[in-house]
Protein backbone atom coordinates (compact mmCIF):
# COMPACT_ATOMS: atom_id res chain seq x y z
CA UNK A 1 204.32 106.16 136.42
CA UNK A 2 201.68 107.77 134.36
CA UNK A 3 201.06 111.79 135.10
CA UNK A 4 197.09 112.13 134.86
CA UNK A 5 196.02 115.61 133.61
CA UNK A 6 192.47 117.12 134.09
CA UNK A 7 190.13 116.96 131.17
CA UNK A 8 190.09 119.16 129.17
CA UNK A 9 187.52 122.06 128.60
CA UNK A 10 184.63 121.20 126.33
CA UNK A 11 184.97 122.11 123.15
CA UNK A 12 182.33 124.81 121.62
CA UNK A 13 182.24 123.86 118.19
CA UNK A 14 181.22 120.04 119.19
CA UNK A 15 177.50 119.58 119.71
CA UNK A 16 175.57 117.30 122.21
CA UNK A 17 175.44 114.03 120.48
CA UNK A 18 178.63 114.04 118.27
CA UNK A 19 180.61 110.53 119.46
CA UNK A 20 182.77 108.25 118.11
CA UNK A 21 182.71 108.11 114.37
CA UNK A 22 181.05 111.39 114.12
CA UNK A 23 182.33 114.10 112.89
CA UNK A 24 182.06 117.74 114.68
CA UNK A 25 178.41 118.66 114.67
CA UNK A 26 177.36 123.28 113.65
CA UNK A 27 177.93 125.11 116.96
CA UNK A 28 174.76 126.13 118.47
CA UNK A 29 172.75 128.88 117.43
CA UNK A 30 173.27 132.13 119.31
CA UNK A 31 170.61 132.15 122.26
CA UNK A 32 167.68 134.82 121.47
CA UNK A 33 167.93 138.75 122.59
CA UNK A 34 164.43 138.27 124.29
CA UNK A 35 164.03 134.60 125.85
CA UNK A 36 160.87 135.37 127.09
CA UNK A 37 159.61 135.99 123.30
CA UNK A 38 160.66 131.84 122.21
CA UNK A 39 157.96 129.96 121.57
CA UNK A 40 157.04 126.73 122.99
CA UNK A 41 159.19 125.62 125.98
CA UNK A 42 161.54 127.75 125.76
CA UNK A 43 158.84 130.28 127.25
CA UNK A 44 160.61 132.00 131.09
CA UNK A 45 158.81 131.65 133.58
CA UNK A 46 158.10 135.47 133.59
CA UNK A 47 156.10 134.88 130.06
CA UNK A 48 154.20 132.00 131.52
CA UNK A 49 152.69 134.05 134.07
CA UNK A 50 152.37 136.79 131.65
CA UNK A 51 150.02 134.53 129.64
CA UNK A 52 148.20 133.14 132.33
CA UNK A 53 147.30 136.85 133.68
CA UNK A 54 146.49 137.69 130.17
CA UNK A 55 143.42 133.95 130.06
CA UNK A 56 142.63 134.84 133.85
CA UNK A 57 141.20 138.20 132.64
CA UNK A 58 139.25 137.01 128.98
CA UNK A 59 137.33 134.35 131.89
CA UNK A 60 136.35 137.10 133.83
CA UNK A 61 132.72 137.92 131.97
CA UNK A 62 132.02 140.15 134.72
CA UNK A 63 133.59 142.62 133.31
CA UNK A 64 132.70 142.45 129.71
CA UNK A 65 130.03 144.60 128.67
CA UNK A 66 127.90 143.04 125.41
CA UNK A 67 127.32 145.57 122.35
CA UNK A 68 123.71 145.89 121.97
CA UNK A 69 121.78 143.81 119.17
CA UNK A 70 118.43 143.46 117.87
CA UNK A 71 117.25 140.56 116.05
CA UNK A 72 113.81 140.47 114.09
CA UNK A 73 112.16 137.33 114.72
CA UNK A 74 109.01 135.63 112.68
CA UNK A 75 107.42 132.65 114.58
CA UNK A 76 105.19 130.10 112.64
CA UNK A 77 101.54 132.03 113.82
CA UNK A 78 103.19 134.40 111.76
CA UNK A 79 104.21 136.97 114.87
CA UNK A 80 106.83 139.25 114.00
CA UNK A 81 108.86 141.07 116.88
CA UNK A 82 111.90 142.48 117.53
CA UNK A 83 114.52 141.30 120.30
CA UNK A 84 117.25 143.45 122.04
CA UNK A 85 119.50 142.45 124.46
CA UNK A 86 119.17 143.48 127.71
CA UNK A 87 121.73 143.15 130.40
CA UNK A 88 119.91 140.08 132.19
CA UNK A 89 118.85 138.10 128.74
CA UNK A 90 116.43 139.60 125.77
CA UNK A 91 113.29 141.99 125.63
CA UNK A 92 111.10 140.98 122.68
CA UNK A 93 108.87 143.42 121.90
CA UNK A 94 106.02 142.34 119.22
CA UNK A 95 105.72 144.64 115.98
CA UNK A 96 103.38 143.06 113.68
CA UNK A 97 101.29 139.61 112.60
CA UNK A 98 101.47 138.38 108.95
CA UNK A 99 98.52 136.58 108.32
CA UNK A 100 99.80 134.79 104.88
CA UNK A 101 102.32 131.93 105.87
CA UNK A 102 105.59 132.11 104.25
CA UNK A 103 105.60 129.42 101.00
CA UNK A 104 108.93 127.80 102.98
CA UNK A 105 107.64 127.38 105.98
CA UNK A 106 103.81 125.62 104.48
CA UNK A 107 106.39 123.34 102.85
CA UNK A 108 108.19 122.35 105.76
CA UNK A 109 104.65 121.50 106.87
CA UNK A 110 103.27 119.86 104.62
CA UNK A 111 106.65 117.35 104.23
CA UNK A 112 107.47 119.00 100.86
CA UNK A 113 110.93 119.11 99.00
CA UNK A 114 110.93 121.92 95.88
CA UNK A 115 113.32 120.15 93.28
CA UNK A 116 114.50 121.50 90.55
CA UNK A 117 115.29 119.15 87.41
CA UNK A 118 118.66 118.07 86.67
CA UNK A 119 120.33 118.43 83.07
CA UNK A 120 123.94 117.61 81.97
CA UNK A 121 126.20 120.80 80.95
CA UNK A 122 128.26 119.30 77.98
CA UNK A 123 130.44 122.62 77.99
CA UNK A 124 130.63 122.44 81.81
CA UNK A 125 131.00 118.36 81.78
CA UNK A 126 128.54 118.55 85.10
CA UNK A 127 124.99 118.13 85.69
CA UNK A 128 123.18 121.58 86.36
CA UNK A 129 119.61 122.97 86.85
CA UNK A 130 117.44 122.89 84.31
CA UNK A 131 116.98 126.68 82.92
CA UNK A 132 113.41 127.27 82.28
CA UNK A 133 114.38 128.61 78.95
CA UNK A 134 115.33 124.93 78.03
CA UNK A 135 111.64 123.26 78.36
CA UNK A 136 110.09 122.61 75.13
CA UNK A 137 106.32 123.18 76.00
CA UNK A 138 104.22 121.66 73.67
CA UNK A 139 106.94 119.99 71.47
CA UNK A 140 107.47 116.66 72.86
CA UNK A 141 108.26 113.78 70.80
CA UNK A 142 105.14 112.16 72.33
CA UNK A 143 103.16 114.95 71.71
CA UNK A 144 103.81 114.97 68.02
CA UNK A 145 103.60 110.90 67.91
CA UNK A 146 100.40 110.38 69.72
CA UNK A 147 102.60 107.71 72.43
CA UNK A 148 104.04 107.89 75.14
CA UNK A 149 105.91 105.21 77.00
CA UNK A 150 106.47 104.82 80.64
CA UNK A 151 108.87 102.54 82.78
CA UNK A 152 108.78 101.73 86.15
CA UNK A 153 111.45 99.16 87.56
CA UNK A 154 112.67 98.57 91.52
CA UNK A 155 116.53 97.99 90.60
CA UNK A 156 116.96 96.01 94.41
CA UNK A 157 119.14 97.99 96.31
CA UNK A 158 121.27 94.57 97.88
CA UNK A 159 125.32 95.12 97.17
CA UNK A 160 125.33 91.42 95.67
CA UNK A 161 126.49 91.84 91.69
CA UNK A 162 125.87 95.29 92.25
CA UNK A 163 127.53 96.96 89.57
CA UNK A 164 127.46 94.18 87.13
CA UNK A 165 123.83 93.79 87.47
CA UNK A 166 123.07 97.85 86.84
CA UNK A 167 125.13 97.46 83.51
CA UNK A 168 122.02 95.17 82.70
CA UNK A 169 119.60 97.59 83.95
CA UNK A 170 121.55 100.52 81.82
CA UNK A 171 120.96 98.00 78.58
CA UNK A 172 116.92 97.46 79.13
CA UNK A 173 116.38 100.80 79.89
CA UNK A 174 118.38 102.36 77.18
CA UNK A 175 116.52 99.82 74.59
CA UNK A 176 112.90 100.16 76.54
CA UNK A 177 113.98 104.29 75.24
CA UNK A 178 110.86 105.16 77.24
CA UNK A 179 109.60 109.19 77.99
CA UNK A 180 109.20 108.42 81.72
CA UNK A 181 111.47 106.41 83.71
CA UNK A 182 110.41 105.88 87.48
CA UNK A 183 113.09 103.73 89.65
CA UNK A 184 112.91 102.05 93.22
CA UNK A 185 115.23 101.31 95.63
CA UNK A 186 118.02 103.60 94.18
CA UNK A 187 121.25 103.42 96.03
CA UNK A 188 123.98 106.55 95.91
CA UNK A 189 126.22 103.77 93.95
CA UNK A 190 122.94 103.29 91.47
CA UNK A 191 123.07 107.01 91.07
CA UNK A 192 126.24 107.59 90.43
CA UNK A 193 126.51 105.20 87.81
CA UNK A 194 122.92 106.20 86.31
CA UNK A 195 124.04 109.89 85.81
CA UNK A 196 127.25 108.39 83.78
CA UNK A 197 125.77 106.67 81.31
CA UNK A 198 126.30 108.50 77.76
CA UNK A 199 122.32 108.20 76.96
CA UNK A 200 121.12 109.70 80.44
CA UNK A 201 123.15 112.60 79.90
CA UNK A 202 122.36 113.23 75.90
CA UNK A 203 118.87 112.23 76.67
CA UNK A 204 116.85 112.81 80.26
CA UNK A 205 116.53 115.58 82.65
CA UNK A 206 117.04 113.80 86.16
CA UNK A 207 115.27 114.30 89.65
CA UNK A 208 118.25 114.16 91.45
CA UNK A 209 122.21 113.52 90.90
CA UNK A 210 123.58 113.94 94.21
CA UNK A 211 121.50 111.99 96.26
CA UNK A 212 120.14 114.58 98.47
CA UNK A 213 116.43 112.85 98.20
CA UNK A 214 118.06 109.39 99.00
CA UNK A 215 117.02 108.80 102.59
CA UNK A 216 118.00 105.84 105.77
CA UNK A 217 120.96 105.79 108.15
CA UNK A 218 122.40 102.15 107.63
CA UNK A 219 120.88 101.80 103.75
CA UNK A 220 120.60 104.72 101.97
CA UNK A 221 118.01 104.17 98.71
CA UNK A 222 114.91 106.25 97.06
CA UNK A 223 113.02 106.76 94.10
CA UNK A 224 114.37 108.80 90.77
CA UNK A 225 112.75 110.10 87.47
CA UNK A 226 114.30 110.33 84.57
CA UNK A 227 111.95 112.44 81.97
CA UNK A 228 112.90 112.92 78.11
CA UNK A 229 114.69 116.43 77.86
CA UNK A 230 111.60 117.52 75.26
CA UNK A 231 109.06 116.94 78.14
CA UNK A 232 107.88 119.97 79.92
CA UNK A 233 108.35 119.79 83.48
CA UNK A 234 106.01 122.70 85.31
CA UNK A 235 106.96 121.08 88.59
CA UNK A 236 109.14 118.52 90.48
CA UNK A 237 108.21 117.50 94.56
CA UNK A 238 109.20 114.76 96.76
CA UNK A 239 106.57 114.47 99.77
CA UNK A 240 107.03 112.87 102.58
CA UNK A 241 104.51 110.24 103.17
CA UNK A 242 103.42 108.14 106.71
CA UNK A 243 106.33 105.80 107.37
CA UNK A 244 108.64 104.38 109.53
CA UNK A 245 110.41 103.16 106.31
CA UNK A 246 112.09 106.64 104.81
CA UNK A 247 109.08 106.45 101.99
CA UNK A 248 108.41 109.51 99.74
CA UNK A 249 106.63 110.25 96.70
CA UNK A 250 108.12 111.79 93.74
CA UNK A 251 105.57 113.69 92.00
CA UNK A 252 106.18 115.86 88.50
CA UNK A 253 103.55 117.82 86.79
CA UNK A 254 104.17 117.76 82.98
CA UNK A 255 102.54 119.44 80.07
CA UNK A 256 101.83 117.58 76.96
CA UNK A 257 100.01 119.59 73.96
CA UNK A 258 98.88 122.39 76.49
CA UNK A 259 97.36 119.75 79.23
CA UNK A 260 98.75 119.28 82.27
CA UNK A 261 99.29 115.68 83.64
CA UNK A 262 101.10 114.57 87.35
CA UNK A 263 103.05 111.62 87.36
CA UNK A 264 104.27 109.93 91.19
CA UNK A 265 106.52 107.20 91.66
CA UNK A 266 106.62 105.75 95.16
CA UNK A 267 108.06 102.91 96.93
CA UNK A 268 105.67 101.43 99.31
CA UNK A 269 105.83 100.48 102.64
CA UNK A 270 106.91 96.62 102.54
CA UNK A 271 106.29 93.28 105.05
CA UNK A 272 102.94 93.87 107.02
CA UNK A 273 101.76 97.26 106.94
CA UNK A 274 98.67 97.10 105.40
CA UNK A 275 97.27 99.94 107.75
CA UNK A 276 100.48 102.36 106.51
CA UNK A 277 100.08 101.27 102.86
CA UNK A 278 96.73 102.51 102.79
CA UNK A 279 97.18 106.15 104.73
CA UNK A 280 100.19 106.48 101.68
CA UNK A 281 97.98 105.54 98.64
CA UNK A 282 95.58 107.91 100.07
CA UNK A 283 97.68 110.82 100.33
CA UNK A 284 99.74 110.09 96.78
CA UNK A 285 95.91 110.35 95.23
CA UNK A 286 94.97 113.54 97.12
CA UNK A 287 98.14 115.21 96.06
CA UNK A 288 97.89 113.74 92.00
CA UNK A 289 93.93 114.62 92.41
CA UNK A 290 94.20 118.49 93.67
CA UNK A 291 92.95 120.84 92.21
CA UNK A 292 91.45 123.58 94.85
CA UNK A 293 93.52 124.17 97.97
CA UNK A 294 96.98 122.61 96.01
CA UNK A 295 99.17 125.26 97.98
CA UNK A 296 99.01 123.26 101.31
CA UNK A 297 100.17 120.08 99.08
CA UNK A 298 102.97 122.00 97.51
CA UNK A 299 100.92 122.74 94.13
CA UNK A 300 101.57 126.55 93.02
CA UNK A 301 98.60 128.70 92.80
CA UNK A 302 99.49 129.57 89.06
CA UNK A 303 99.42 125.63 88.49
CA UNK A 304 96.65 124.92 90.12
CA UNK A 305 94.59 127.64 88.23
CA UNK A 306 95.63 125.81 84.99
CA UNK A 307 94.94 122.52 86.63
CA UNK A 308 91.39 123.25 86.76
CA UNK A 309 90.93 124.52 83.45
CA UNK A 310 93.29 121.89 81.64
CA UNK A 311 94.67 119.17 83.98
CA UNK A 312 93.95 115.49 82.29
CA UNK A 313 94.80 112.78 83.86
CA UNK A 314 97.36 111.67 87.13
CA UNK A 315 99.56 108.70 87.05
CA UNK A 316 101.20 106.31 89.80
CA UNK A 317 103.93 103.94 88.88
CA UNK A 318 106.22 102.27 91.26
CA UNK A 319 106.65 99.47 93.72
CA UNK A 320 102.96 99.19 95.36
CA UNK A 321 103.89 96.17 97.82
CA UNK A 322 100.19 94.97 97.30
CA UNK A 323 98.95 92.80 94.88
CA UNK A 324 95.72 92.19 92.96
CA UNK A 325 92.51 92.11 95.51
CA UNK A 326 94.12 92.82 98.53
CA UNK A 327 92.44 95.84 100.70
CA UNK A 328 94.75 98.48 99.06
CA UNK A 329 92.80 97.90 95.16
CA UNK A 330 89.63 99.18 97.14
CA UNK A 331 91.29 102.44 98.10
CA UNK A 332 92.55 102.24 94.30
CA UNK A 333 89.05 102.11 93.12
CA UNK A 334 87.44 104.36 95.08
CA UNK A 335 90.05 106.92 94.05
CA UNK A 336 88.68 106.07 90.75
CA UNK A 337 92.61 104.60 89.13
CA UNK A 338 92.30 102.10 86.76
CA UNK A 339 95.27 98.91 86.80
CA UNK A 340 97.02 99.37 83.41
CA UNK A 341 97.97 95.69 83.07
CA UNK A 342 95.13 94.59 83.36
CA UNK A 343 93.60 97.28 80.81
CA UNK A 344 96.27 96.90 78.35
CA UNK A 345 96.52 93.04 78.54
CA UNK A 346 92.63 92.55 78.33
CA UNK A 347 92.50 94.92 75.21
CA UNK A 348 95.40 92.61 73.23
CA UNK A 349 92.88 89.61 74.35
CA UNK A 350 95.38 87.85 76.87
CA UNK A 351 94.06 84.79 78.88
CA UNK A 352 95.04 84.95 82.71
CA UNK A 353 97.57 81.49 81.88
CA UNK A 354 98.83 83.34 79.67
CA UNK A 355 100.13 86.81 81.14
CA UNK A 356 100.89 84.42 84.71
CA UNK A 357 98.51 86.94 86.26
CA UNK A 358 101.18 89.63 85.76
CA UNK A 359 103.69 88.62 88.63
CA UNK A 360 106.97 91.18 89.22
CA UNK A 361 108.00 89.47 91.84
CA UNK A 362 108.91 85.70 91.65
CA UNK A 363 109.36 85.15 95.40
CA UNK A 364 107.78 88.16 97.36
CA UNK A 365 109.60 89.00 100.42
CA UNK A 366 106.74 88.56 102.64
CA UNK A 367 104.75 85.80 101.62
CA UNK A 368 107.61 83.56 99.56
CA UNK A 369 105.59 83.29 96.79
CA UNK A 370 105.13 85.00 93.07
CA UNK A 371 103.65 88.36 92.94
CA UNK A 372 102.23 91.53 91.30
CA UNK A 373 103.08 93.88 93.36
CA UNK A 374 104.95 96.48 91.12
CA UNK A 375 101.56 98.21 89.32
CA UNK A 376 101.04 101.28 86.87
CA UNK A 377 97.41 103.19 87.84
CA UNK A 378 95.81 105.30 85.40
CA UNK A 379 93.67 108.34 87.50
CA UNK A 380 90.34 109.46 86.02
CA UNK A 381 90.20 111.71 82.55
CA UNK A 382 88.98 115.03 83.31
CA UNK A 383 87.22 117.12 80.74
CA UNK A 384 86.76 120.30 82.37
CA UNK A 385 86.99 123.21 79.94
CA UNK A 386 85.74 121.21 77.21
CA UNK A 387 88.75 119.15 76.82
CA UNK A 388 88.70 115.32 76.02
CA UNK A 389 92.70 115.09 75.91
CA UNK A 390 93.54 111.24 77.77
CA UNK A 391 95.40 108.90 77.85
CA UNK A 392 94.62 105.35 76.81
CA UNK A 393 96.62 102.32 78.05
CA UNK A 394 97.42 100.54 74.80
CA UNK A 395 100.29 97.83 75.56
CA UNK A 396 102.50 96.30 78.77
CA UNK A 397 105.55 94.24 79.11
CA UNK A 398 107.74 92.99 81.50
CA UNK A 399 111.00 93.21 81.41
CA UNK A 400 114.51 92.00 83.23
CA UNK A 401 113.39 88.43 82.96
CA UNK A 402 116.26 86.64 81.91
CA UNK A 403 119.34 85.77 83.83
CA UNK A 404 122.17 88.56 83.20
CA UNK A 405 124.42 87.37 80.26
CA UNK A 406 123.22 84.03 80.23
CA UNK A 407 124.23 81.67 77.39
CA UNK A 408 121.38 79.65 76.76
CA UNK A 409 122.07 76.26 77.06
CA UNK A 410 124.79 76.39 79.95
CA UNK A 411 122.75 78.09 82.52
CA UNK A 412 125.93 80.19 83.78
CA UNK A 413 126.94 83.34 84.47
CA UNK A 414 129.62 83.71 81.10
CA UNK A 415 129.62 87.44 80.42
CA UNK A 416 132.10 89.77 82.66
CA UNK A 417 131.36 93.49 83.28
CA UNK A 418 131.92 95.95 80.71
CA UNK A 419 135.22 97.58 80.69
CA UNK A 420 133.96 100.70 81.59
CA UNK A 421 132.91 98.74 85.16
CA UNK A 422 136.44 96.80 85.62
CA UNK A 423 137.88 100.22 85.68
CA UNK A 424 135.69 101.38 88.32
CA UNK A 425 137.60 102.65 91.21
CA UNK A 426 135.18 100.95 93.74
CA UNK A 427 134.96 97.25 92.32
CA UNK A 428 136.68 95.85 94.80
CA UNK A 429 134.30 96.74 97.57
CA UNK A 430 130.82 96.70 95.51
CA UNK A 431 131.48 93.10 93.76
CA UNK A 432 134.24 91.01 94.91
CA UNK A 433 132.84 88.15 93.43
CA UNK A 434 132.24 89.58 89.98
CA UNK A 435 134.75 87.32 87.58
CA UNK A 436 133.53 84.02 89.38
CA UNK A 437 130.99 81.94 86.74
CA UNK A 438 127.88 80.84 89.08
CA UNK A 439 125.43 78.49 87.72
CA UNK A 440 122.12 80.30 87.62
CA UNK A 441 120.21 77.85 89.12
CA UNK A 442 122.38 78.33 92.13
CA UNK A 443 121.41 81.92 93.05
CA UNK A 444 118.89 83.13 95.06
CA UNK A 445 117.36 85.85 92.51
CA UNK A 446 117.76 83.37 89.81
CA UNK A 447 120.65 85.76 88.06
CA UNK A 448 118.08 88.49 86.92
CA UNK A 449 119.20 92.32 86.89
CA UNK A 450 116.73 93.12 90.21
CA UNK A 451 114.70 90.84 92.36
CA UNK A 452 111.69 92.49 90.38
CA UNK A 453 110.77 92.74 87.24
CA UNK A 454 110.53 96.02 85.03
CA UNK A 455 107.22 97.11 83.89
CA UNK A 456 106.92 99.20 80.36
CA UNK A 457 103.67 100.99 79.76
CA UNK A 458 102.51 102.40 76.02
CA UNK A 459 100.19 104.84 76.27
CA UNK A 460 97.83 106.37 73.36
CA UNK A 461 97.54 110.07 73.85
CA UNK A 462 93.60 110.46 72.81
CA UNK A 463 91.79 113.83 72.02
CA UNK A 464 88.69 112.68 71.51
C-alpha cells in the first residue's frame, strides 16, 4: 500500500511556464500600488469607464464654445474682406478692392512657372540658385568670339539601354561644348545623371535638378536647358501650353553684348494633332515676340522696357513633330522664323541628296518613315533703337548617328558602360540587359544614343 499525500502548495519563486528541464524562472514583479494607473489591459474596469466619460464629453460640441477669429481674405477680382466667426458659420464683411492683380496670381493665370537657374556649390557639393551676383553680363565667351553654338537633341525617354545610351549622349554633348543646350523627353533618371556629370557642374547653369518641371503620371519626362555659366540669364519660365500631352515651353531671356535675346525649347504635341500643334507654335511665338503687354505672358515690366529698346532676335529649338511643308511651316512663316538648316546648309552650297533633306528621325512614330521633324527657327532681327546686333545662321550638323560603341566592321554592340554606370545603384532595374552584345542590325533604333538625332547650330553674332 502506497499512502497518497495532497500536492503540495505552489511554489512562489516558480513562474508560469517553468517545466521539465527548466530551471526556476524570477518571481513575479510586485503588483502596482494603483492598478487602475497600468497601462494597456491591465486597465480596472473603474479606469475604463473613467476614460470613456472623459471621450463622451470631448464629442459633445455642444458645449464647446469657439475662440473668435478673423481671417483677411483676397479673392481673384481683387476683393479684400475680412471674415469672423460667428456662432452659426462666418460674417465676411468687405474692406477694400485692389485694382492691380497680384504678380502670383497673373502667373497662375497665365500657366507660368518663375524658375530660377540652377548652379553647382563646389564648397556645398549641391546644386543651388544662381546668385544674381554670379551673371557675367556682357562677358560671355560668345560675346567676345563673335559665335555662339546651340544644341537641341530629344534623348527618347524609353527605359531600353537607358543608362548606357545617356553615357553616349554625355560624350556628344560634352564634345558638341555648345553655349545652349535644349533637351527633350528628359526623364528624372536622365536628370539625375545629367546633373552628375563633372562638365555640367564645372560648366552650365541648369533649368532644373530636381525634376519639379518634369510632368505625366505613368511617364514622367520634359524639356531642360543647360546655358554656359558666362551667359547672362535675365529670366527663366516654363509655360504651359494647349495639351493633353503635359507640353510646356521653356523660355530664357539672355543678354549678349547689352541685347537681349529669348530662347524656347519645346516638345511638341506628337501622332495627329495638327490642330494642337498649331495653337502651341502660336503661343511659343507670341510669348518669344512680346514686347508691349509681356506682364500677362510672364515678361517683367523692367524687361520688357529693355526689350523694346534692345531686344534682337527670339529663338525656338526643340522637337517640332512637323516636318518641312506641312501646315505648321505656314504658321512659321507668317510669324516671320526662318528654318536654320535650311539657311545654314544652303549658304555652305549643299544639294538636297546630299544633306538627305535633313531627316532627325529615321522612322517617325507616326508615319514609319524618315523625318525632319526636330527644327531650329531663327525669329526676325529687330533694330529698334538703332541697333543692327543679329544673329546669322552660319553652320548645322547632326549628330548621334552612329550606333553606340560600335566597332566598325562587326556591327555589334562591343563597348560596356563606363564604370562610373556599373556602379550605379539602380542598374539592375534601368538596364538588365546591358552586358549582352546585340548585333545592331537587330535593334529597333538601329543602336543610336536616342531615336532622334541631335541638331548643333553655329551662329555668327553680327553688328552690322
Amino acid at each position: 500500500f502506497f499512502e497518497m499525500s495532497s500536492p503540495p502548495k505552489a511554489d512562489s519563486t516558480k513562474t508560469k511556464g517553468s517545466g521539465k528541464g527548466k530551471a526556476p524562472g524570477p518571481p513575479p514583479a510586485p503588483a502596482a500600488k494603483n492598478a487602475g494607473s497600468v497601462k494597456g489591459k491591465g486597465k480596472s474596469w473603474a479606469s475604463r469607464q473613467s476614460s470613456g466619460s472623459a471621450t463622451a464629453s470631448l464629442l459633445d460640441f455642444a458645449s464647446v464654445t469657439l475662440k473668435p477669429t478673423q481671417t483677411r481674405v483676397r479673392k481673384r477680382d481683387g476683393t479684400i474682406s475680412l471674415e469672423t466667426r460667428v456662432s452659426d458659420g462666418f460674417d465676411a464683411q468687405v474692406l477694400t478692392h485692389e485694382t492691380e492683380v497680384p504678380q502670383y496670381v497673373q502667373d497662375q493665370e497665365a500657366g507660368l512657372s518663375r524658375l530660377d537657374p540652377r548652379l553647382f556649390d563646389v564648397t556645398a557639393q549641391r546644386w543651388t540658385r544662381m546668385p544674381r551676383s554670379a551673371m557675367l553680363e556682357d562677358n560671355s565667351q560668345a560675346w567676345r568670339t563673335g559665335r555662339l553654338r546651340l544644341l537641341t537633341y530629344n534623348v527618347w525617354f524609353s527605359p531600353l539601354r537607358q543608362r548606357e545610351r545617356a553615357e553616349a549622349l554625355f560624350r556628344i554633348l560634352e564634345d558638341a561644348d555648345a553655349d545652349i543646350v535644349c533637351l527633350q523627353e528628359v526623364t528624372p533618371k536622365f536628370l539625375h545623371w545629367l546633373r552628375d556629370q563633372n562638365w555640367v557642374r564645372d560648366g552650365f547653369l541648369l533649368s532644373d535638378t530636381t525634376c519639379t518641371t518634369l510632368r505625366g503620371s505613368d511617364l514622367v519626362y520634359g524639356v531642360v536647358m543647360l546655358i554656359k555659366r558666362d551667359l547672362f540669364v535675365a529670366s527663366l519660365h516654363l509655360h504651359a501650353l494647349p495639351t493633353t500631352m503635359n507640353r510646356a515651353a521653356l523660355v530664357a531671356t539672355l543678354l549678349l553684348g547689352g541685347h537681349e535675346f529669348r530662347i524656347a525649347t519645346a516638345h511638341l504635341e506628337s501622332l495627329d494633332n495638327e490642330a494642337v500643334r498649331s495653337r502651341q507654335l502660336e503661343l511659343i511665338f507670341k510669348i518669344l515676340l512680346a514686347s508691349e503687354g509681356g506682364a500677362e505672358l510672364g515678361i517683367s515690366k523692367e524687361n520688357v522696357a529693355r526689350s523694346q529698346k534692345n531686344h534682337a532676335t527670339a529663338i525656338l529649338a526643340g522637337d517640332m513633330n512637323f516636318g518641312e511643308g506641312s501646315c505648321e511651316d505656314d504658321i512659321v512663316l507668317e510669324a516671320k522664323f526662318s528654318d536654320c538648316w535650311r539657311q545654314a546648309r544652303q549658304k555652305d552650297g549643299q544639294t538636297e541628296d546630299a544633306m538627305e533633306n535633313g531627316i532627325t528621325m529615321p522612322c517617325d512614330d507616326a508615319t514609319n518613315v524618315p523625318a525632319r521633324i526636330d527644327r531650329v527657327f531663327l525669329g526676325p532681327s529687330s533694330f529698334q533703337g538703332g541697333s543692327k546686333w543679329h544673329l546669322v545662321p552660319e553652320a548645322m550638323h547632326r549628330l548621334g548617328m552612329d550606333p553606340v560603341g560600335e566597332q566598325k566592321g562587326h556591327g555589334i554592340l562591343a563597348r560596356a558602360c563606363s564604370p562610373a554606370c556599373l556602379t550605379s545603384s539602380d542598374d539592375s532595374d534601368t538596364d538588365p540587359d546591358l552586358p549582352t552584345l546585340i548585333p545592331v542590325s537587330e535593334l529597333p533604333w538601329n543602336g543610336r544614343p536616342s531615336d532622334h538625332y541631335g541638331l548643333l547650330c553655329e551662329f555668327r553674332v553680327a553688328s552690322a
